[in-house]
Structures are given as C-alpha cells and as structure tokens.
N, C-alpha and C. Protein backbone atom coordinates (compact mmCIF):
# COMPACT_ATOMS: atom_id res chain seq x y z
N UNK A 1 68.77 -15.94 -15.93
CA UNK A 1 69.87 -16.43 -15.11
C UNK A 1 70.11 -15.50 -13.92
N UNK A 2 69.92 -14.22 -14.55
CA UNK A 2 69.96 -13.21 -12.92
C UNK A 2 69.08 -13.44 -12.09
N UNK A 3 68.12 -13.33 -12.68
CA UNK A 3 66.58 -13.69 -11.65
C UNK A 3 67.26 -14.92 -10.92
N UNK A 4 67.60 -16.34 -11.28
CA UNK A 4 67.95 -17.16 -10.11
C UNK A 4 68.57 -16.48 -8.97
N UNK A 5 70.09 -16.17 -10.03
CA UNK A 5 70.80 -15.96 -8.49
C UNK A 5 70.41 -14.95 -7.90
N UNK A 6 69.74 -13.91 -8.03
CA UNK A 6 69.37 -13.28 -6.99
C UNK A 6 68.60 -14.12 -6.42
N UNK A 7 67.39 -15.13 -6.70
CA UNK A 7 66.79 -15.71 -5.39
C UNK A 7 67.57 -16.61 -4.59
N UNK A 8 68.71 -16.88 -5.08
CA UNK A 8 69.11 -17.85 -4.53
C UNK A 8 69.94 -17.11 -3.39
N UNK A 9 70.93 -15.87 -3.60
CA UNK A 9 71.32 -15.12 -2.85
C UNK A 9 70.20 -14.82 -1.47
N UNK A 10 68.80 -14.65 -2.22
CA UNK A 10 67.84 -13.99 -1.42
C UNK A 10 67.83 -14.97 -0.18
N UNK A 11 67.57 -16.05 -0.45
CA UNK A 11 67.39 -17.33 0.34
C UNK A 11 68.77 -17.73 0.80
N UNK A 12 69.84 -17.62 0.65
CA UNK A 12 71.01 -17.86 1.20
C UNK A 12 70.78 -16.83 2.24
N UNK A 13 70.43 -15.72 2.38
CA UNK A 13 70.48 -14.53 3.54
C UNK A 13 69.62 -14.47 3.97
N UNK A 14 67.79 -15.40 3.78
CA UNK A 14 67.06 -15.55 4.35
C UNK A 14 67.37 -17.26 5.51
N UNK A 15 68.01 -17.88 5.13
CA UNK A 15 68.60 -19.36 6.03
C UNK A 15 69.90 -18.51 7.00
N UNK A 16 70.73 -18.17 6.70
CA UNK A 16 71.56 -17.21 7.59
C UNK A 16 71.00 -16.77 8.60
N UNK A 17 70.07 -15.87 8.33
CA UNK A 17 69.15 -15.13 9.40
C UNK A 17 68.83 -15.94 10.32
N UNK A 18 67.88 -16.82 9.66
CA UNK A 18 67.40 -17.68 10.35
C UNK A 18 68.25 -18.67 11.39
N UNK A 19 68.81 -18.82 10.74
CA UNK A 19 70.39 -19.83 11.60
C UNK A 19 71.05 -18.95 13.07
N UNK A 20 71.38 -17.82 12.64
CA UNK A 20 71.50 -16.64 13.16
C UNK A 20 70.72 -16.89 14.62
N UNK A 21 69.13 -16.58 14.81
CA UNK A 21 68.31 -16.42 15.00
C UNK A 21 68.44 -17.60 16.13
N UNK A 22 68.46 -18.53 15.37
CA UNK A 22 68.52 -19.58 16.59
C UNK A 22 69.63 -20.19 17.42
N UNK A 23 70.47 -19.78 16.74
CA UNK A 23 71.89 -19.51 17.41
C UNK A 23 71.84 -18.68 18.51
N UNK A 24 71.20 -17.56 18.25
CA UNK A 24 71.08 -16.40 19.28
C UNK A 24 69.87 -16.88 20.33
N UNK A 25 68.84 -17.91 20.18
CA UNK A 25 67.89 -18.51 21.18
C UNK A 25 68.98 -19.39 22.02
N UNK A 26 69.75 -20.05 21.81
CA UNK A 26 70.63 -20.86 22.38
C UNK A 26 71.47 -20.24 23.22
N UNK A 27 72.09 -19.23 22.64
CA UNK A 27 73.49 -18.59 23.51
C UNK A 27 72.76 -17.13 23.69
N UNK A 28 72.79 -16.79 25.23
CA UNK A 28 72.01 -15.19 25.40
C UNK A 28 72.76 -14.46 25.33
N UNK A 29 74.39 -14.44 24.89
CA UNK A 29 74.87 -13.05 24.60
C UNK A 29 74.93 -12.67 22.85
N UNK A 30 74.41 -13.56 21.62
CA UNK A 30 74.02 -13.26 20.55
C UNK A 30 72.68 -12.52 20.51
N UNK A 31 71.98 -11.24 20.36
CA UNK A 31 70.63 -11.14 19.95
C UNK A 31 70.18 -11.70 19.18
N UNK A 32 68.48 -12.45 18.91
CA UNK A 32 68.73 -13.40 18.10
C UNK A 32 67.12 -12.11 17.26
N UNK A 33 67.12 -11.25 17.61
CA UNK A 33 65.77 -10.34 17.09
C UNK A 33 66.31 -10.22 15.84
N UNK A 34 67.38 -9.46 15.58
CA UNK A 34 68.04 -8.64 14.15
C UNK A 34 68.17 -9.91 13.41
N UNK A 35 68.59 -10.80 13.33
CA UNK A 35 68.51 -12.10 12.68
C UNK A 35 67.65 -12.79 11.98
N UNK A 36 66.09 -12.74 13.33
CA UNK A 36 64.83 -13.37 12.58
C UNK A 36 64.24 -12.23 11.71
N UNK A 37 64.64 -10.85 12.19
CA UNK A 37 64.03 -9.80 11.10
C UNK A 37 64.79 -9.78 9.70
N UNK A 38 66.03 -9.92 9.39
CA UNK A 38 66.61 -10.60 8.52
C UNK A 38 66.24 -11.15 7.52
N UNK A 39 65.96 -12.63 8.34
CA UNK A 39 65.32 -13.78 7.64
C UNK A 39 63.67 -13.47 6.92
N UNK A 40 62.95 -12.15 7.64
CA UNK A 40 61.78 -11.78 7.30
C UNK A 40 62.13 -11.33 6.07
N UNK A 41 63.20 -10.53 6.35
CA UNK A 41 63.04 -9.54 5.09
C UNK A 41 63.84 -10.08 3.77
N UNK A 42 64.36 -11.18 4.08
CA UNK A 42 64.85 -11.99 2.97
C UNK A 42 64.02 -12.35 2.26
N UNK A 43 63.01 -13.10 3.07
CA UNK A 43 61.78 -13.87 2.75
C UNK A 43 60.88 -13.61 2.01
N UNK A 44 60.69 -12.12 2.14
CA UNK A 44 60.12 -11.04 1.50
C UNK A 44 59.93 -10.83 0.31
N UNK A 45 61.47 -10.95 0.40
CA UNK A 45 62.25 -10.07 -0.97
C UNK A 45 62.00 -11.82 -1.83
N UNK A 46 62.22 -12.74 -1.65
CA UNK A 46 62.30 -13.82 -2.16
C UNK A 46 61.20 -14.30 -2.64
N UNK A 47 59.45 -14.21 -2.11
CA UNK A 47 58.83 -14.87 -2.35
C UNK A 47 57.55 -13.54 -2.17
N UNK A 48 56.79 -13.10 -2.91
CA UNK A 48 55.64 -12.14 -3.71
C UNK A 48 54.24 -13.07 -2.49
N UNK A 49 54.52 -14.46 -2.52
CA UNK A 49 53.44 -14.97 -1.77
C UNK A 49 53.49 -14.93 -0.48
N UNK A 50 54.63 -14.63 0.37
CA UNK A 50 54.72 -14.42 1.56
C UNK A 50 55.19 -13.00 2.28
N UNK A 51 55.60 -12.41 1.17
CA UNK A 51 55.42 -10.86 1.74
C UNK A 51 53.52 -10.67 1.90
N UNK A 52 52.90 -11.18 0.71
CA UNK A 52 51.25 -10.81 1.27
C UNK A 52 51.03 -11.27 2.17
N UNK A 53 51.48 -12.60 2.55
CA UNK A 53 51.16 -13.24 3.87
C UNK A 53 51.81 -12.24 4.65
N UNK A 54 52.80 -11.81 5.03
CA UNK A 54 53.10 -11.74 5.83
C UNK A 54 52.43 -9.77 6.07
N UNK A 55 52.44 -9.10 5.31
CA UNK A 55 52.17 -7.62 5.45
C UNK A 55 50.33 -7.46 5.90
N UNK A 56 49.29 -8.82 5.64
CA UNK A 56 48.23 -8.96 5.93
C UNK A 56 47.99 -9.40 7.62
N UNK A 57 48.79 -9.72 8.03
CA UNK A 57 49.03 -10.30 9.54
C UNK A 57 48.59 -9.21 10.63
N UNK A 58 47.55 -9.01 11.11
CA UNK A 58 46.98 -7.88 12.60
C UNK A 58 48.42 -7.78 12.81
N UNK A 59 48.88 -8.08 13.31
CA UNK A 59 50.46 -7.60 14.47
C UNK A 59 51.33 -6.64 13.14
N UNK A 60 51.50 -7.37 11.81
CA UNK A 60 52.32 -6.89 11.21
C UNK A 60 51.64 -5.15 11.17
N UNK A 61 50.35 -5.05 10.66
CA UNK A 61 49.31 -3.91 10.39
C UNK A 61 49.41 -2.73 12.03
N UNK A 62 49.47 -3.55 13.04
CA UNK A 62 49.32 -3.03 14.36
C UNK A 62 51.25 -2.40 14.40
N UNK A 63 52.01 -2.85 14.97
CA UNK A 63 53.47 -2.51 15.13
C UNK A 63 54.12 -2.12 14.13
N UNK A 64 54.50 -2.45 12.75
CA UNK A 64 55.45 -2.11 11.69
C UNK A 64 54.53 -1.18 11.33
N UNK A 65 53.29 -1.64 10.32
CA UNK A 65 53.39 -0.11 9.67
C UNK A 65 53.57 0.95 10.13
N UNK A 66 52.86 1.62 11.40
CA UNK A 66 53.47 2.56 12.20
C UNK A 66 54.41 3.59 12.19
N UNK A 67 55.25 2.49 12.44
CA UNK A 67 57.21 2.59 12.51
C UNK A 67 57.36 2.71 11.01
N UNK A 68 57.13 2.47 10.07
CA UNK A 68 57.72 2.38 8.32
C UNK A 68 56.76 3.64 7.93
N UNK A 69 55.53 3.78 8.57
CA UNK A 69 55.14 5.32 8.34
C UNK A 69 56.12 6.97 8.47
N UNK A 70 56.32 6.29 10.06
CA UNK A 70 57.43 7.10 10.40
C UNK A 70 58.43 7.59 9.86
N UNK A 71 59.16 6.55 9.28
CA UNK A 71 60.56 6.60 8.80
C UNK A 71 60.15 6.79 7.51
N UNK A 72 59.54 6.97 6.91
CA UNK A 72 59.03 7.42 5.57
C UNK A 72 58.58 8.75 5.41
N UNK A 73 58.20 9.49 6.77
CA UNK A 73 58.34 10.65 6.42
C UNK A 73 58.82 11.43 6.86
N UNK A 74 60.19 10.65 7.70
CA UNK A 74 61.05 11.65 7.67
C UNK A 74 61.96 11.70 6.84
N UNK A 75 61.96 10.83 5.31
CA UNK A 75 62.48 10.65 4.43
C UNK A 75 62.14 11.66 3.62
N UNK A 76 61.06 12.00 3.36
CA UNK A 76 60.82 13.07 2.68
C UNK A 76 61.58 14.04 2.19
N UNK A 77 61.79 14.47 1.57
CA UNK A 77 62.28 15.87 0.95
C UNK A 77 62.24 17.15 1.67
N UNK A 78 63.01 17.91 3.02
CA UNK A 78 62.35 19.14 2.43
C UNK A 78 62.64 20.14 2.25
N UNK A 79 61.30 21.35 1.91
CA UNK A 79 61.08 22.05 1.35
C UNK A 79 62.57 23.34 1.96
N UNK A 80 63.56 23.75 0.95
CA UNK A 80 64.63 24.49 1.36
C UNK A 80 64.94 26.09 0.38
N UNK A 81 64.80 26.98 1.49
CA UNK A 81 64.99 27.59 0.23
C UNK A 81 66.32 27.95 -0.44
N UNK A 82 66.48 27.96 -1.30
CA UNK A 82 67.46 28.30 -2.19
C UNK A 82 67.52 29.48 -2.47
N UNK A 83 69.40 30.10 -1.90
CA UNK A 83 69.44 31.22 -2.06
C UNK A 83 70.23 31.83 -3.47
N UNK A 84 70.28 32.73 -4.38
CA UNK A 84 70.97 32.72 -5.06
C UNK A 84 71.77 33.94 -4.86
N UNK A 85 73.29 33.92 -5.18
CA UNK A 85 74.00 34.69 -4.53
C UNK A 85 73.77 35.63 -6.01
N UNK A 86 74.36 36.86 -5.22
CA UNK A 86 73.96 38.57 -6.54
C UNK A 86 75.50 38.35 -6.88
N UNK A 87 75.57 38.60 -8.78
CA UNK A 87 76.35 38.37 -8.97
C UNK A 87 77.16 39.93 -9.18
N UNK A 88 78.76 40.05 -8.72
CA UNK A 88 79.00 41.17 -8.62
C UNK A 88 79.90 41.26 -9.86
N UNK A 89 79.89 42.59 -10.49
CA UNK A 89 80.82 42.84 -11.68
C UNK A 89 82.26 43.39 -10.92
C-alpha cells in the first residue's frame, strides 16, 4: 500500500512539473526549465524503465553527469583534523 502511494505522489509531482513547464512556455515571466527538470526527476523516481532511458541519452552522458560529478565531490567528507584538548588537573 506504501509502494502505491508513493508512486502515485511520484506522478502527482511528475504532472505538476510538467503542467508547470508549460505554463511557463506560455507566459515568459514563469521559468518553465525548473519545472520540466522536476517532472524529469519525478519520472525518474517513478519509473526504473525510464530513468535507464533517460541516464543512457548522449546529452544526458555529455551535460549532467559532469555537473552530478561535481557536486558529488564536493560532497565528500573532509579529511579534518581533530584536535584533542590536554586535560588539566
């Protein structure tokens, strides 16, 4: 029963996006970019067969990974040293 509603949530915020998206093609003071990326990443999250589709795509391989390389390592951990203070009697 969870498994639904999360897809169904997933896909409620993947049609949003999308709606979004073209709302924002219509009227030029909405951006309509953050919207269709949205709807990507809803899509994603929603369906195992179209994240492969979609992460196999030249453009996706050429522009995102890149950028998700990036931000992945500046996620990293780092290395700090730890001081320990002398304890005084």
């Amino acid at each position: 029963m969870l498994i639904v509603l999360e897809k169904i949530g997933w896909g409620m915020l993947a049609l949003t996006g999308f709606v979004g998206g073209i709302i924002g093609l219509a009227l030029p003071v909405i951006p309509q970019v953050p919207f269709f990326l949205l709807a990507l990443f809803a899509l994603s999250k929603l369906s195992p067969r179209f994240h492969r589709w979609l992460t196999s795509r030249h453009w996706y391989q050429r522009m995102v990974v890149p950028v998700l390389e990036k931000f992945h390592a500046k996620r990293q951990p780092k290395n700090r040293v730890r001081t320990v203070e002398a304890k005084q009697d």
